[in-house]
N, C-alpha and C. Protein backbone atom coordinates (compact mmCIF):
# COMPACT_ATOMS: atom_id res chain seq x y z
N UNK A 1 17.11 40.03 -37.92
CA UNK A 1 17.67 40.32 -36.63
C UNK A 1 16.62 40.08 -35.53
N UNK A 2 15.20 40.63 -35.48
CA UNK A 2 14.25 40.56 -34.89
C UNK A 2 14.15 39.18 -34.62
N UNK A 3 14.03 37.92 -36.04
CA UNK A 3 13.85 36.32 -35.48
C UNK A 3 14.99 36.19 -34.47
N UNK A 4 16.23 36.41 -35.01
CA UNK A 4 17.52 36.18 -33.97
C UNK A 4 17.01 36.41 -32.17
N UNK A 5 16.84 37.34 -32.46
CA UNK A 5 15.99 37.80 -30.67
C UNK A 5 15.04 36.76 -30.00
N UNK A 6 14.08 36.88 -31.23
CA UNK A 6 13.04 35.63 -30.51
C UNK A 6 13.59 34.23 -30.29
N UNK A 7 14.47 34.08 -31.22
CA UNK A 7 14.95 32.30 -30.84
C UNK A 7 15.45 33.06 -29.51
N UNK A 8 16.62 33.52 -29.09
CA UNK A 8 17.68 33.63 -27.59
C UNK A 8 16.69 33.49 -27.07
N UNK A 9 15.49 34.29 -26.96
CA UNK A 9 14.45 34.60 -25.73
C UNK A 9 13.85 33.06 -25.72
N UNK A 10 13.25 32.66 -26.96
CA UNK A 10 13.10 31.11 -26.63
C UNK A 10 13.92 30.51 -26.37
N UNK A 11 14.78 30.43 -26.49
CA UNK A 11 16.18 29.37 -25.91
C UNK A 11 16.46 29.45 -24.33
N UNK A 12 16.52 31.08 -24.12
CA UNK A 12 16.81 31.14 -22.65
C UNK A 12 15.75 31.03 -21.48
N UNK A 13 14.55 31.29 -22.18
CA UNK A 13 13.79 30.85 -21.26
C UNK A 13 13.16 29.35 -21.12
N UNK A 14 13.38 28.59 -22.27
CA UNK A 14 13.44 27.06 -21.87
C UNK A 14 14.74 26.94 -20.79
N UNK A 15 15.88 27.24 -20.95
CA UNK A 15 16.38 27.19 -20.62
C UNK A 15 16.36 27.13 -18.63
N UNK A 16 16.21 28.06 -18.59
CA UNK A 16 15.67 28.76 -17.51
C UNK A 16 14.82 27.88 -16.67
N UNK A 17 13.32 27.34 -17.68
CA UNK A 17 12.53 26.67 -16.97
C UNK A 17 13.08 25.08 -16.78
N UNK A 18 13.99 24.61 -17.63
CA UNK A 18 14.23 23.02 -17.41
C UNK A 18 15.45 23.62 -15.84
N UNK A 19 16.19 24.35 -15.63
CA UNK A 19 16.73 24.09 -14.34
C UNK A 19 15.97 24.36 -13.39
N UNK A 20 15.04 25.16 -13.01
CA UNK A 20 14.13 25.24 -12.06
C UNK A 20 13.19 24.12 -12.10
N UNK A 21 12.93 23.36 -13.47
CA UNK A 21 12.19 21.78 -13.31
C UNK A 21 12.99 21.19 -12.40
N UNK A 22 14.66 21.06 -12.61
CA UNK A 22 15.89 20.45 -12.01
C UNK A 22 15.77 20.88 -10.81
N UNK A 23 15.79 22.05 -10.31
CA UNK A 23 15.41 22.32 -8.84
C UNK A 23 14.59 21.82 -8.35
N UNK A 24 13.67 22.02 -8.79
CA UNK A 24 12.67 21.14 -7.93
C UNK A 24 12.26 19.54 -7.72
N UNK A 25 12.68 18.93 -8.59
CA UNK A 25 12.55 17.50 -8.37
C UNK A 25 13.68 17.20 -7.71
N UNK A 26 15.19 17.79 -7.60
CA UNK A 26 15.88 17.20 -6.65
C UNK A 26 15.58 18.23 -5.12
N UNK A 27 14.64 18.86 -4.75
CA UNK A 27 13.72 19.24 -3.47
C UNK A 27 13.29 18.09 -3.35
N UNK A 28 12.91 17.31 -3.91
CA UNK A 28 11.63 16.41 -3.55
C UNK A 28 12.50 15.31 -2.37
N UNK A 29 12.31 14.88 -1.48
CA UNK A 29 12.36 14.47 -0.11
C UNK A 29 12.17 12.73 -0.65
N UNK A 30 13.17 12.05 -0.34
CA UNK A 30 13.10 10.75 -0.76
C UNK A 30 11.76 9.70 -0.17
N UNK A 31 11.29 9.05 -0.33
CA UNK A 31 9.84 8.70 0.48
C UNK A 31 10.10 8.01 1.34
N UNK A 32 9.34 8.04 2.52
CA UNK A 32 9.33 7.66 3.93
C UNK A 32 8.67 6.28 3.63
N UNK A 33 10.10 5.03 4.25
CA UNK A 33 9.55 4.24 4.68
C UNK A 33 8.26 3.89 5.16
N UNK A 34 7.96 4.31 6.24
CA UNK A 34 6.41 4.26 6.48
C UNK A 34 5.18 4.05 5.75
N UNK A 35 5.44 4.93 4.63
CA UNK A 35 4.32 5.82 4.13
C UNK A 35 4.74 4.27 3.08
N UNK A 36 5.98 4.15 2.83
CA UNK A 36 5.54 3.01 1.44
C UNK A 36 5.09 1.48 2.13
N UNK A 37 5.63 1.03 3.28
CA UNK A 37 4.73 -0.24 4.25
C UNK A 37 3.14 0.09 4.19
N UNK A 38 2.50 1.65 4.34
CA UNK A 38 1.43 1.80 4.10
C UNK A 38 0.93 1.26 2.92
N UNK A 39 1.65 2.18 1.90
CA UNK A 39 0.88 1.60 0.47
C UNK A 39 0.92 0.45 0.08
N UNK A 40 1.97 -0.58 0.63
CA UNK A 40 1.75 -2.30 0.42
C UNK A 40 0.74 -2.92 1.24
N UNK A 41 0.53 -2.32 2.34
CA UNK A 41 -0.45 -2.72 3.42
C UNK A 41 -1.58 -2.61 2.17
N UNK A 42 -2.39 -1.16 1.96
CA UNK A 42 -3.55 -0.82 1.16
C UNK A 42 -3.60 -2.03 0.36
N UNK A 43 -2.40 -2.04 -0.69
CA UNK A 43 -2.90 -2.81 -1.83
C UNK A 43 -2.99 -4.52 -2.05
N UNK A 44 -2.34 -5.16 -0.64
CA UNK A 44 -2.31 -6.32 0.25
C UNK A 44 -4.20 -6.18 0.30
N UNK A 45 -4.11 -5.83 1.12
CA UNK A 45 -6.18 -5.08 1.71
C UNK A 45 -6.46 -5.26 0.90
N UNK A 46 -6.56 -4.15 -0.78
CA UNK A 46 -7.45 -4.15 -1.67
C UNK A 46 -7.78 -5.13 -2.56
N UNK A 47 -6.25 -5.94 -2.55
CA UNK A 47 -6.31 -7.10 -3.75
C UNK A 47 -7.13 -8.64 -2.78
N UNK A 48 -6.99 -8.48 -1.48
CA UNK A 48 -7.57 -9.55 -0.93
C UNK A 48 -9.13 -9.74 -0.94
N UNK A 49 -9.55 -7.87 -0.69
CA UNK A 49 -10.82 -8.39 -0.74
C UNK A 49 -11.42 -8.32 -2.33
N UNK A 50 -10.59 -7.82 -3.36
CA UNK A 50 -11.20 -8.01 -5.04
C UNK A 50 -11.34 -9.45 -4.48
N UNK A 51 -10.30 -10.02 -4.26
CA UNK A 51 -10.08 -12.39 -4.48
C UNK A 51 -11.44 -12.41 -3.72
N UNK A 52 -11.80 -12.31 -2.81
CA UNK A 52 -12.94 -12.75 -1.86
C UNK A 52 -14.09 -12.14 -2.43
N UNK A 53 -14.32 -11.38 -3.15
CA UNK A 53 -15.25 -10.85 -4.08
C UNK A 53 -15.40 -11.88 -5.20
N UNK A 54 -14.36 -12.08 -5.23
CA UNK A 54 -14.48 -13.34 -6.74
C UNK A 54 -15.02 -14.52 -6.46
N UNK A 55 -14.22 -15.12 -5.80
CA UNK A 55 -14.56 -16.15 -4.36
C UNK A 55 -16.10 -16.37 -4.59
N UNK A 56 -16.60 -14.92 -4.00
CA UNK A 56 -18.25 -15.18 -3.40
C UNK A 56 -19.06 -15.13 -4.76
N UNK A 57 -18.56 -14.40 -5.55
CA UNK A 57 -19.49 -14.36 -6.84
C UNK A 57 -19.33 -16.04 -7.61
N UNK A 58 -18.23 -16.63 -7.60
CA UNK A 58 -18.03 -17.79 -8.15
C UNK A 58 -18.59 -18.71 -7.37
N UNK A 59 -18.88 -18.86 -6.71
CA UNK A 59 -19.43 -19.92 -5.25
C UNK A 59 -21.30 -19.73 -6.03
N UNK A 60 -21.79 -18.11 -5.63
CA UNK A 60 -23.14 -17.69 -5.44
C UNK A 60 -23.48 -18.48 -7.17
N UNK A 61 -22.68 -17.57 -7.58
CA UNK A 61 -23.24 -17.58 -9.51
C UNK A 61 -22.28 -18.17 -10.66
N UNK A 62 -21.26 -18.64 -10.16
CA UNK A 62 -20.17 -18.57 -10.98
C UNK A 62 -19.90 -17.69 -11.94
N UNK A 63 -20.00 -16.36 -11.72
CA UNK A 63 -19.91 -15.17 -12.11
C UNK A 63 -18.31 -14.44 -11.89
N UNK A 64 -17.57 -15.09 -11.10
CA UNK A 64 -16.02 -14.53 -10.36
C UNK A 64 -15.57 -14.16 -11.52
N UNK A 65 -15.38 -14.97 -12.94
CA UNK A 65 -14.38 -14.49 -13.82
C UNK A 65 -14.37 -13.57 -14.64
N UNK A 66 -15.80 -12.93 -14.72
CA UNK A 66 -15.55 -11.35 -15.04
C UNK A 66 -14.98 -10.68 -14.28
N UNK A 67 -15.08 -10.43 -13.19
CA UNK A 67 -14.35 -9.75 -11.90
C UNK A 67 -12.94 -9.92 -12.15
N UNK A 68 -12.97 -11.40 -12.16
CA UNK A 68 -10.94 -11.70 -12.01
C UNK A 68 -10.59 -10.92 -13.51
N UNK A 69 -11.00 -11.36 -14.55
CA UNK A 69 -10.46 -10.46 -15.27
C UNK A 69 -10.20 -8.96 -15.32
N UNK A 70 -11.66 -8.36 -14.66
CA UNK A 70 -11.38 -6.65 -14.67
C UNK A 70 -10.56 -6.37 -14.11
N UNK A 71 -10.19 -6.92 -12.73
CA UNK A 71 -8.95 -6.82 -11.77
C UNK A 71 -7.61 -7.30 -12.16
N UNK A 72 -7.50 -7.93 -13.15
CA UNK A 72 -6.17 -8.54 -13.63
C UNK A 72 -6.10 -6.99 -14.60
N UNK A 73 -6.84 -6.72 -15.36
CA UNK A 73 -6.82 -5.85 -16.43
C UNK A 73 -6.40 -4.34 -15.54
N UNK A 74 -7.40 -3.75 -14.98
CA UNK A 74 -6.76 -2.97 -14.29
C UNK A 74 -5.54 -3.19 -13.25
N UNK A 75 -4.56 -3.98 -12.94
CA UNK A 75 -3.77 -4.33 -12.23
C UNK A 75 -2.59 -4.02 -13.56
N UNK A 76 -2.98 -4.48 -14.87
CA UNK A 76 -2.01 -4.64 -15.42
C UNK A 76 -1.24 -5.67 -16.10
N UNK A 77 -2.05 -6.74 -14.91
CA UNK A 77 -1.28 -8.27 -14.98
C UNK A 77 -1.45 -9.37 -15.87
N UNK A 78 -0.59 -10.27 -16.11
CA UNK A 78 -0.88 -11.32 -17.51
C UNK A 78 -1.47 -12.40 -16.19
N UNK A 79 -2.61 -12.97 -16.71
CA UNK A 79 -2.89 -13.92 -16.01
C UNK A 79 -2.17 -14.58 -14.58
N UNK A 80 -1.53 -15.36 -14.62
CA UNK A 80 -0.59 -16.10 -14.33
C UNK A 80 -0.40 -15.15 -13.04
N UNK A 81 0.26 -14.31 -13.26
CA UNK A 81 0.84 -13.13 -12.39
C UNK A 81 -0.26 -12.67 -11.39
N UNK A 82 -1.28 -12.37 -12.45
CA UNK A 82 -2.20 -12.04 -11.18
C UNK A 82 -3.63 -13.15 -10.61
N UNK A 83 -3.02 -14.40 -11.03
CA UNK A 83 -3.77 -15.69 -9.91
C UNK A 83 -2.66 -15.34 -8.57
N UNK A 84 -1.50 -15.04 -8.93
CA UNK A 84 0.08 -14.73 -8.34
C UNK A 84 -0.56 -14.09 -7.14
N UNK A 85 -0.85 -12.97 -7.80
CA UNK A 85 -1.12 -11.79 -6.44
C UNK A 85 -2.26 -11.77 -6.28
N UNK A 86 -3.15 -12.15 -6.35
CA UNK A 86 -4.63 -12.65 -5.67
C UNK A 86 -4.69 -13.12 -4.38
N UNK A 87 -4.07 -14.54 -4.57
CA UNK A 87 -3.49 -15.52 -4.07
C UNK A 87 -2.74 -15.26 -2.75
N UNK A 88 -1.77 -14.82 -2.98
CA UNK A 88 -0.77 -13.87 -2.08
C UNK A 88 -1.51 -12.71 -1.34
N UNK A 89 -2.16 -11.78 -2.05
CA UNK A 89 -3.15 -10.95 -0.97
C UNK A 89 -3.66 -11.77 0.24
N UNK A 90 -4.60 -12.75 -0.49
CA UNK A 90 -5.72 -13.32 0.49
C UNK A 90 -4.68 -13.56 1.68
N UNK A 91 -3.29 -14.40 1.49
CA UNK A 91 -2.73 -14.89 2.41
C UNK A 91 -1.64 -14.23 3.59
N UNK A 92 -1.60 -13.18 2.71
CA UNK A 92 -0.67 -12.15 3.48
C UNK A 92 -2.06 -11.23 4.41
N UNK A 93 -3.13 -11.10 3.71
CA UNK A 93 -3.97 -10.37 4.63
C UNK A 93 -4.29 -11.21 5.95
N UNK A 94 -4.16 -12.49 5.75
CA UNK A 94 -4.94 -13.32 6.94
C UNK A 94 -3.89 -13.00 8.23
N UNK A 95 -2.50 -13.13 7.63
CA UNK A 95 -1.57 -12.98 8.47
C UNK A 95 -1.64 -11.77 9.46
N UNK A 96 -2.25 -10.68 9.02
CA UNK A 96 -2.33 -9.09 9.22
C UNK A 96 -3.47 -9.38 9.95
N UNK A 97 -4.17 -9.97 9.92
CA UNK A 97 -5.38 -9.85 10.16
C UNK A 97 -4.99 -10.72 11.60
N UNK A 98 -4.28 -11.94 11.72
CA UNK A 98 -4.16 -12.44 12.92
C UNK A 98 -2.99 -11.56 14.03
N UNK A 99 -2.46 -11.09 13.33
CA UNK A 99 -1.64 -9.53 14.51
C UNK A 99 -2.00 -8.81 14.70
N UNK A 100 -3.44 -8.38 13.91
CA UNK A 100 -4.69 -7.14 14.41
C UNK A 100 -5.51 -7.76 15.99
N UNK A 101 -5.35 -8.44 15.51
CA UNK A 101 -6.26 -9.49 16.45
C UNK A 101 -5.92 -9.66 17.98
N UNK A 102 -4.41 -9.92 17.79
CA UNK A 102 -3.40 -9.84 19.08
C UNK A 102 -3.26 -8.66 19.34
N UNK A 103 -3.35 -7.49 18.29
CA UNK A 103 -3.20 -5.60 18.99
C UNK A 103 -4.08 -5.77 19.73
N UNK A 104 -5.33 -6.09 19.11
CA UNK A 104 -6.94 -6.06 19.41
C UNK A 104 -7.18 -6.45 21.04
N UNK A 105 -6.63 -7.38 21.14
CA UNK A 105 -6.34 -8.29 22.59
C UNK A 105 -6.11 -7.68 23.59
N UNK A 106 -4.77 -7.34 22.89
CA UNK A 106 -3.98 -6.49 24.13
C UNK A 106 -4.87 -5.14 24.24
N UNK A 107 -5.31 -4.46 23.53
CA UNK A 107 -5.75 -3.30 23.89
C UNK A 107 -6.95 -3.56 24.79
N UNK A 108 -7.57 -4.30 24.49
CA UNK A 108 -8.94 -4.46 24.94
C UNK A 108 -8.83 -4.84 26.34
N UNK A 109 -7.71 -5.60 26.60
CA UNK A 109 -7.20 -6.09 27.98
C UNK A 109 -6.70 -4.86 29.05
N UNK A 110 -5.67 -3.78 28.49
CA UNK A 110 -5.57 -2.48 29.05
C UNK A 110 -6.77 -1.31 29.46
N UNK A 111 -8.12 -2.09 28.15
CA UNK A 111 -9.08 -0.80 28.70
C UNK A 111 -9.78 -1.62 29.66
N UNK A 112 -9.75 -2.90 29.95
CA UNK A 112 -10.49 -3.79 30.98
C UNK A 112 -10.25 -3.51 32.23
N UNK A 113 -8.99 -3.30 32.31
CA UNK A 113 -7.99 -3.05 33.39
C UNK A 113 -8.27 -1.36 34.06
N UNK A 114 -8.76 -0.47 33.17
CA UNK A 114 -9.19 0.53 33.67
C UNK A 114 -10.52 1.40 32.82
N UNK A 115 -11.63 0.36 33.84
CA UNK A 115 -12.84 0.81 33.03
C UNK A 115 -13.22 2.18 33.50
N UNK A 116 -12.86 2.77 35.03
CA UNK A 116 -13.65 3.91 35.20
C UNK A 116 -12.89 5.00 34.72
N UNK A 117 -12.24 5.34 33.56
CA UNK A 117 -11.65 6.06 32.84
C UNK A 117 -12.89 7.04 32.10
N UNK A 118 -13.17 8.44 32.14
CA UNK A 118 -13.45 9.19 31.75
C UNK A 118 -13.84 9.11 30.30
N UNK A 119 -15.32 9.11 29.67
CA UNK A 119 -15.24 9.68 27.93
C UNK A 119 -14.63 11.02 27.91
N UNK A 120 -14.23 11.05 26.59
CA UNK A 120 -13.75 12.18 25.84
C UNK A 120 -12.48 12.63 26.67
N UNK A 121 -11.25 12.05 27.79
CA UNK A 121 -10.07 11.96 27.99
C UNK A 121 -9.42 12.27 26.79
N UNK A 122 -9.56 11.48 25.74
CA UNK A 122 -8.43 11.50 24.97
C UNK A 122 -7.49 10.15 25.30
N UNK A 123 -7.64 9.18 26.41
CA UNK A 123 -7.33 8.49 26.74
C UNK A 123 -5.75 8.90 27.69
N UNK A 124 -6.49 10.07 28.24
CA UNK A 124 -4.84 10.71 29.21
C UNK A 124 -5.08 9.77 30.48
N UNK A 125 -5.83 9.39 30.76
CA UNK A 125 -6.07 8.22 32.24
C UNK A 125 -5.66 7.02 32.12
N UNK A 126 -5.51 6.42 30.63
CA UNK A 126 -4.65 5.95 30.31
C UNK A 126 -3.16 5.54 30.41
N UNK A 127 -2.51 4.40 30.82
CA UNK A 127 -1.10 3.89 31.11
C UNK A 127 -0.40 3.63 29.36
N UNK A 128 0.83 4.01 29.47
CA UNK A 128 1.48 4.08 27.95
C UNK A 128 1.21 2.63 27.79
N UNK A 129 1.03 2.83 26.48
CA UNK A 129 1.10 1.31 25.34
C UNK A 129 2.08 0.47 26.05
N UNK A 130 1.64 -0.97 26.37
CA UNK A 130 2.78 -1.81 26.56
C UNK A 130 3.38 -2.30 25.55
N UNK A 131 4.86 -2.67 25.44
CA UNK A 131 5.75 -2.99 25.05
C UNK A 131 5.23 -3.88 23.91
N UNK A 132 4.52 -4.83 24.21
CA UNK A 132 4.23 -5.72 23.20
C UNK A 132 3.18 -5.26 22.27
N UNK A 133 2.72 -4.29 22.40
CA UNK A 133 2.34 -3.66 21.27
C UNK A 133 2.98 -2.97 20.35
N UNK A 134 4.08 -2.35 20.91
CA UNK A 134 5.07 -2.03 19.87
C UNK A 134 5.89 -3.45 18.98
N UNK A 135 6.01 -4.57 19.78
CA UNK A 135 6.44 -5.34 19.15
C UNK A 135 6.01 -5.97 18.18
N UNK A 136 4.54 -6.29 18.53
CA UNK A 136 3.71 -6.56 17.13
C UNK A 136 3.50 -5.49 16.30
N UNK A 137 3.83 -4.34 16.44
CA UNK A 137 4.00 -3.39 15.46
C UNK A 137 4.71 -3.55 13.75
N UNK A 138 6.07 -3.70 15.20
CA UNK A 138 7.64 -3.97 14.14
C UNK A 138 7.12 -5.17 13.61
N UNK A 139 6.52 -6.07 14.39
CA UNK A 139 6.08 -7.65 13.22
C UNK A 139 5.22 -7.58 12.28
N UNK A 140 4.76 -6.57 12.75
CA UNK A 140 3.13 -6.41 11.24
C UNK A 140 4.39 -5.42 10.25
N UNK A 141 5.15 -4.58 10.37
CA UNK A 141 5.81 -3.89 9.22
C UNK A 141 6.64 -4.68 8.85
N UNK A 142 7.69 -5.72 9.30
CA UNK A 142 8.40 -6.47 8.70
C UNK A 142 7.26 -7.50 7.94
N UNK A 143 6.50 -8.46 8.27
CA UNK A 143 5.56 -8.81 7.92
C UNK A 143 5.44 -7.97 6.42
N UNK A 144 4.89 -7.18 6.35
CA UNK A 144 4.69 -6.63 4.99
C UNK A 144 5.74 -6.21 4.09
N UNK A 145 6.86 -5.59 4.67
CA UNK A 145 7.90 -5.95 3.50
C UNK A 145 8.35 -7.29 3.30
N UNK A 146 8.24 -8.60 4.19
CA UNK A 146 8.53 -9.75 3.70
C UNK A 146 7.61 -10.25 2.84
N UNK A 147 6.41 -10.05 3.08
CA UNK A 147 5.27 -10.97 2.00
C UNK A 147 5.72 -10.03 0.71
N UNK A 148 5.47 -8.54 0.39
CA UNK A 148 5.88 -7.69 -0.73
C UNK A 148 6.94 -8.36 -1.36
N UNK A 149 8.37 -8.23 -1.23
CA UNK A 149 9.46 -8.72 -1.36
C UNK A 149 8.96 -10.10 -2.13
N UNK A 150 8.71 -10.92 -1.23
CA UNK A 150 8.78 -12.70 -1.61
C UNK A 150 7.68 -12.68 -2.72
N UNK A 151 6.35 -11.91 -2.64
CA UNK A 151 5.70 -11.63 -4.35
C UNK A 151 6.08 -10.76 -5.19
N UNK A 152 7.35 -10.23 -4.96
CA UNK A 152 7.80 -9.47 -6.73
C UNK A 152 8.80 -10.40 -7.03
N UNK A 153 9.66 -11.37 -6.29
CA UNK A 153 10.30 -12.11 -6.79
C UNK A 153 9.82 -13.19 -7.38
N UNK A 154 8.80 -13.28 -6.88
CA UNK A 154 7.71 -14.95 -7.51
C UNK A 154 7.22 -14.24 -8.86
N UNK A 155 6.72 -12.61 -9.18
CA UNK A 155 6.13 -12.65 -10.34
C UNK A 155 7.25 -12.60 -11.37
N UNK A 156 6.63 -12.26 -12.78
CA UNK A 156 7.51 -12.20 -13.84
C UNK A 156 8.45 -10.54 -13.70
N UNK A 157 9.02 -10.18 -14.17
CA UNK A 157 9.71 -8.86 -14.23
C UNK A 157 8.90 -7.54 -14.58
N UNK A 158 8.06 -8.30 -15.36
CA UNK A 158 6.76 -7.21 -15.65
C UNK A 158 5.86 -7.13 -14.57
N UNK A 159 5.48 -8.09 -14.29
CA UNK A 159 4.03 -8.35 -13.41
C UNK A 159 4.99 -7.91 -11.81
N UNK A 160 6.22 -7.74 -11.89
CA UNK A 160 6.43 -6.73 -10.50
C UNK A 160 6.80 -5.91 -10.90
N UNK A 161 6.95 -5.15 -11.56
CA UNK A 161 7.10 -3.79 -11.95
C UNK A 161 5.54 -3.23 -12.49
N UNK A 162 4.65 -4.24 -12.85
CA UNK A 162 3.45 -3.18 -12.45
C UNK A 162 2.49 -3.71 -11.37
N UNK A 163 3.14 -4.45 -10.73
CA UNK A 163 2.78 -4.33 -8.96
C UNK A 163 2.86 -3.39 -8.35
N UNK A 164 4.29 -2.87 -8.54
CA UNK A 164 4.88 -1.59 -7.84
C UNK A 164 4.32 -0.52 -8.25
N UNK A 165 3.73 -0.42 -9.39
CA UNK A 165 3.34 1.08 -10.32
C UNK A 165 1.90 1.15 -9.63
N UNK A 166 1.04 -0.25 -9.74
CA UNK A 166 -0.34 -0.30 -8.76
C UNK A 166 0.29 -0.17 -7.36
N UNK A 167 0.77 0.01 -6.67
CA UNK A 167 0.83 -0.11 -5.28
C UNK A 167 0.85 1.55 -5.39
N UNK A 168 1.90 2.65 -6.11
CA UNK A 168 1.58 3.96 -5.49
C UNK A 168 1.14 4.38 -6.41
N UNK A 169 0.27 4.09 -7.29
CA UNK A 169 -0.43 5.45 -8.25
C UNK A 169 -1.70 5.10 -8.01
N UNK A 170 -2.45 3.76 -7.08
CA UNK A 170 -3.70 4.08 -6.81
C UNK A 170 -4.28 4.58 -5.67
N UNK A 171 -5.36 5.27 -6.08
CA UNK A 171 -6.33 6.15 -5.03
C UNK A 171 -6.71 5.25 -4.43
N UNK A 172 -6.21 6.02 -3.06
CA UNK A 172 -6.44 5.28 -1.95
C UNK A 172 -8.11 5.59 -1.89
């Protein structure tokens, strides 16, 4: 009779704990756009400068292909896949890098425009962001879901599905 007891009590309190597991993962808040353009941005960034790391070691020493391998290996990727996204970093970063350039512009042109502005303002003497900075905004985030997008369809089914698994499980 006594075992009888202990199973219910084990039963009901698994019990118990798998719906409150259930509670709480459907709490969990679906993820913000934003935050995932971020993490393609990062791993756009990170994989461009591993390639340019390779790049310089293969140029200096011809040393790159240990590198390319550790980075294919930790990526996950079968070869092929990740010349794929190497490749694609370098070129999607340049792109990012030439709409930084035009933020860069424009901003630098607004603080030209009012140099006797106060340190440590906070930049309240400051006139709101013009327009076309928001616009190259929206172009640098579309920008990155289009390059993302157009390299999981170019890789194999694997090699974008652990694109995606490297894009949010690494430390930033």
């Amino acid at each position: 009779m006594r075992s009888i007891g202990i199973y219910l009590f084990v039963v009901l309190f698994c019990i118990l704990t798998i719906k409150q597991s259930v509670a709480q993962t459907a709490a969990i808040p679906p993820p913000n756009p934003k935050s995932i353009i971020a993490l393609h941005e990062s791993l756009i960034r990170r994989t461009a400068l591993l390639n340019d790391k390779i790049h310089a070691l293969k140029a200096a020493s011809n040393q790159g292909s240990g590198l390319r391998l550790a980075v294919c290996t930790k990526l996950k990727l079968q070869p092929t896949d990740c010349d794929a996204v190497l490749d694609w970093s370098s070129q999607a970063s340049a792109k990012l890098t030439a709409l930084d350039q035009q933020a860069k512009a424009i901003i630098d042109a607004v603080r030209a425009a009012h140099p006797h502005r106060p340190k440590g303002t906070g930049g309240a003497l400051l006139p709101p962001p013009p327009p076309e900075l928001a616009r190259l905004q929206a172009q640098r985030e579309a920008l990155i879901e289009s390059e993302t997008a157009q390299m999981l369809t170019t890789l194999t089914p694997n090699g974008a599905g652990m694109l995606q698994v490297t894009a949010f499980t690494a430390k930033q």
